[in-house]
C-alpha atoms as a PDB file:
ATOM      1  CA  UNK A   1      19.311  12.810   8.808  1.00  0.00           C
ATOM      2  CA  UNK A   2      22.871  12.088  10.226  1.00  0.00           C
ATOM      3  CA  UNK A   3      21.762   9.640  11.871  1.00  0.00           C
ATOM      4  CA  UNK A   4      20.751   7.401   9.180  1.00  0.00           C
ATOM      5  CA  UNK A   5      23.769   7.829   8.145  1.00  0.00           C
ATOM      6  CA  UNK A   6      25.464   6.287  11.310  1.00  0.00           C
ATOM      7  CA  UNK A   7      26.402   2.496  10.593  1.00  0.00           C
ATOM      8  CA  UNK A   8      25.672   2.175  14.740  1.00  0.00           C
ATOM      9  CA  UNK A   9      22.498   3.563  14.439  1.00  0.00           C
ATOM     10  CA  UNK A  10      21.168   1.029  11.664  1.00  0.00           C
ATOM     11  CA  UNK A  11      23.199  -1.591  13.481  1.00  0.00           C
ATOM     12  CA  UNK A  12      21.052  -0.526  16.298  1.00  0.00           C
ATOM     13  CA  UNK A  13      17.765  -0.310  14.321  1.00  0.00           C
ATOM     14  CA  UNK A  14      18.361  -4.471  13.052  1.00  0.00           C
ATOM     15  CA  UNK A  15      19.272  -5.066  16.653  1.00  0.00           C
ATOM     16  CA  UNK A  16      15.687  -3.924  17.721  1.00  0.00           C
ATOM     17  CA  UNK A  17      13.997  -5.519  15.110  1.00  0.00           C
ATOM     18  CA  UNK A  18      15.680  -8.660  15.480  1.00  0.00           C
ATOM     19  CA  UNK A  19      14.968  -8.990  19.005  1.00  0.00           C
ATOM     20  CA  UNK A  20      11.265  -8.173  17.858  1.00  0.00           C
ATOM     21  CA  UNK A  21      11.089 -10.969  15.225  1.00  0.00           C
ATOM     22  CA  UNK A  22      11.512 -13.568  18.024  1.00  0.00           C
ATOM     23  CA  UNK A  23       8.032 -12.883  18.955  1.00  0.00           C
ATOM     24  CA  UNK A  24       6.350 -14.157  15.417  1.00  0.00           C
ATOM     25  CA  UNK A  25       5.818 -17.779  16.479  1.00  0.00           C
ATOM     26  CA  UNK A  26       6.405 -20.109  13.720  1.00  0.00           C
ATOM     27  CA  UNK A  27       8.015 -17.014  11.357  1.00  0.00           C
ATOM     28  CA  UNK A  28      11.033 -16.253  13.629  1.00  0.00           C
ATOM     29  CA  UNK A  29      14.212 -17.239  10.949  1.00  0.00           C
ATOM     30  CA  UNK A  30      11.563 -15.711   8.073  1.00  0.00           C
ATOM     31  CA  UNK A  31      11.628 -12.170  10.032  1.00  0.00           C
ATOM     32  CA  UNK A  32      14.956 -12.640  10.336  1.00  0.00           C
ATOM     33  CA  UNK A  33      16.291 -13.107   7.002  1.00  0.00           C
ATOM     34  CA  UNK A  34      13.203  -9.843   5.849  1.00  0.00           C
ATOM     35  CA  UNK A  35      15.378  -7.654   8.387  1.00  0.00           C
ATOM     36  CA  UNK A  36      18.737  -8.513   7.050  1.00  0.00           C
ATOM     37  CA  UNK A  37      17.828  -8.505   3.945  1.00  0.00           C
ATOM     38  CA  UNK A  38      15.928  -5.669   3.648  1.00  0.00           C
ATOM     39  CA  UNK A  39      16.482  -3.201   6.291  1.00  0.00           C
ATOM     40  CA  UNK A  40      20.025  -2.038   4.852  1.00  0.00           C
ATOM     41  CA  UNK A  41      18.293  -1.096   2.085  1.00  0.00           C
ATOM     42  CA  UNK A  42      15.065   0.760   3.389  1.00  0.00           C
ATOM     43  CA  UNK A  43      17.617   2.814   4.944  1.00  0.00           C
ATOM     44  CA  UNK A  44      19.782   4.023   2.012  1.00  0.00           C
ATOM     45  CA  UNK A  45      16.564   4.512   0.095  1.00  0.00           C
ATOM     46  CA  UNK A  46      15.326   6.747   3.028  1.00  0.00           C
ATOM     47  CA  UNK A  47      18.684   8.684   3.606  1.00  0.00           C
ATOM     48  CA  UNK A  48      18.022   9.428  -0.461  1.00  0.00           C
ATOM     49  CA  UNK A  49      14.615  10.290   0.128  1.00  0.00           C
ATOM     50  CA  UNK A  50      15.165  12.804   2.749  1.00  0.00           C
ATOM     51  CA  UNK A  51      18.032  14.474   0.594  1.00  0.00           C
ATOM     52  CA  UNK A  52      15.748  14.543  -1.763  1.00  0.00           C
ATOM     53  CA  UNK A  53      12.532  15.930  -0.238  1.00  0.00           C
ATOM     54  CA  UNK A  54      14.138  17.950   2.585  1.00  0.00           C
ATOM     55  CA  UNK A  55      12.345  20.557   1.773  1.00  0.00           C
ATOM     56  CA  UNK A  56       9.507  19.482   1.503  1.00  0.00           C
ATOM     57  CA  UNK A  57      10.145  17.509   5.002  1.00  0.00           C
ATOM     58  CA  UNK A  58      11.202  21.018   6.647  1.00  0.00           C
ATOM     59  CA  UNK A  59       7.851  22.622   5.554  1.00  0.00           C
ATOM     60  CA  UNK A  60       6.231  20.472   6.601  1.00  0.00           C
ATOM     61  CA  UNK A  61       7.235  19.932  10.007  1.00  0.00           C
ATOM     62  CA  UNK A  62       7.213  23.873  10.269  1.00  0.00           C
ATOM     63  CA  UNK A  63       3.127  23.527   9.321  1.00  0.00           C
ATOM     64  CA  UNK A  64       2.687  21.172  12.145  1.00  0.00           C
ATOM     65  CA  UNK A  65       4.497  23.584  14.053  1.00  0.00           C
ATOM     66  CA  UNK A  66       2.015  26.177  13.494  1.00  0.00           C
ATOM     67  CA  UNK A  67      -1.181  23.963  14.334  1.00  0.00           C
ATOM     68  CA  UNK A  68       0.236  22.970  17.141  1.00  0.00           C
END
């Protein structure tokens, strides 16, 4: 979850998807402005999320453990 935190990681992650929006023909600046708009956000919301749910995220990852 540290990473989410990490302002080069989410710099990274609008990087990515940036580079990725410049293969929508004819929605290119649309994609865009969606990732810098709302990408900042999706990630706060998930950083809460996680803090939130953690345990719930931990139990569950140790169940997939076991079926695995």
């Amino acid at each position: 979850m540290s990473k989410l935190k990490d302002p080069d990681a989410e710099f990274e992650i609008i990087q990515i998807l940036i580079k990725e929006c410049n293969k929508i023909e004819g929605h290119v600046q649309e994609c865009k402005r969606l990732v810098l708009q709302y990408i900042p956000l999706i990630m706060v919301n998930g950083e809460k999320f996680l803090e939130k749910n953690n345990d719930v995220c931990v139990q569950a990852c140790m169940n997939i453990t076991v079926w695995m």
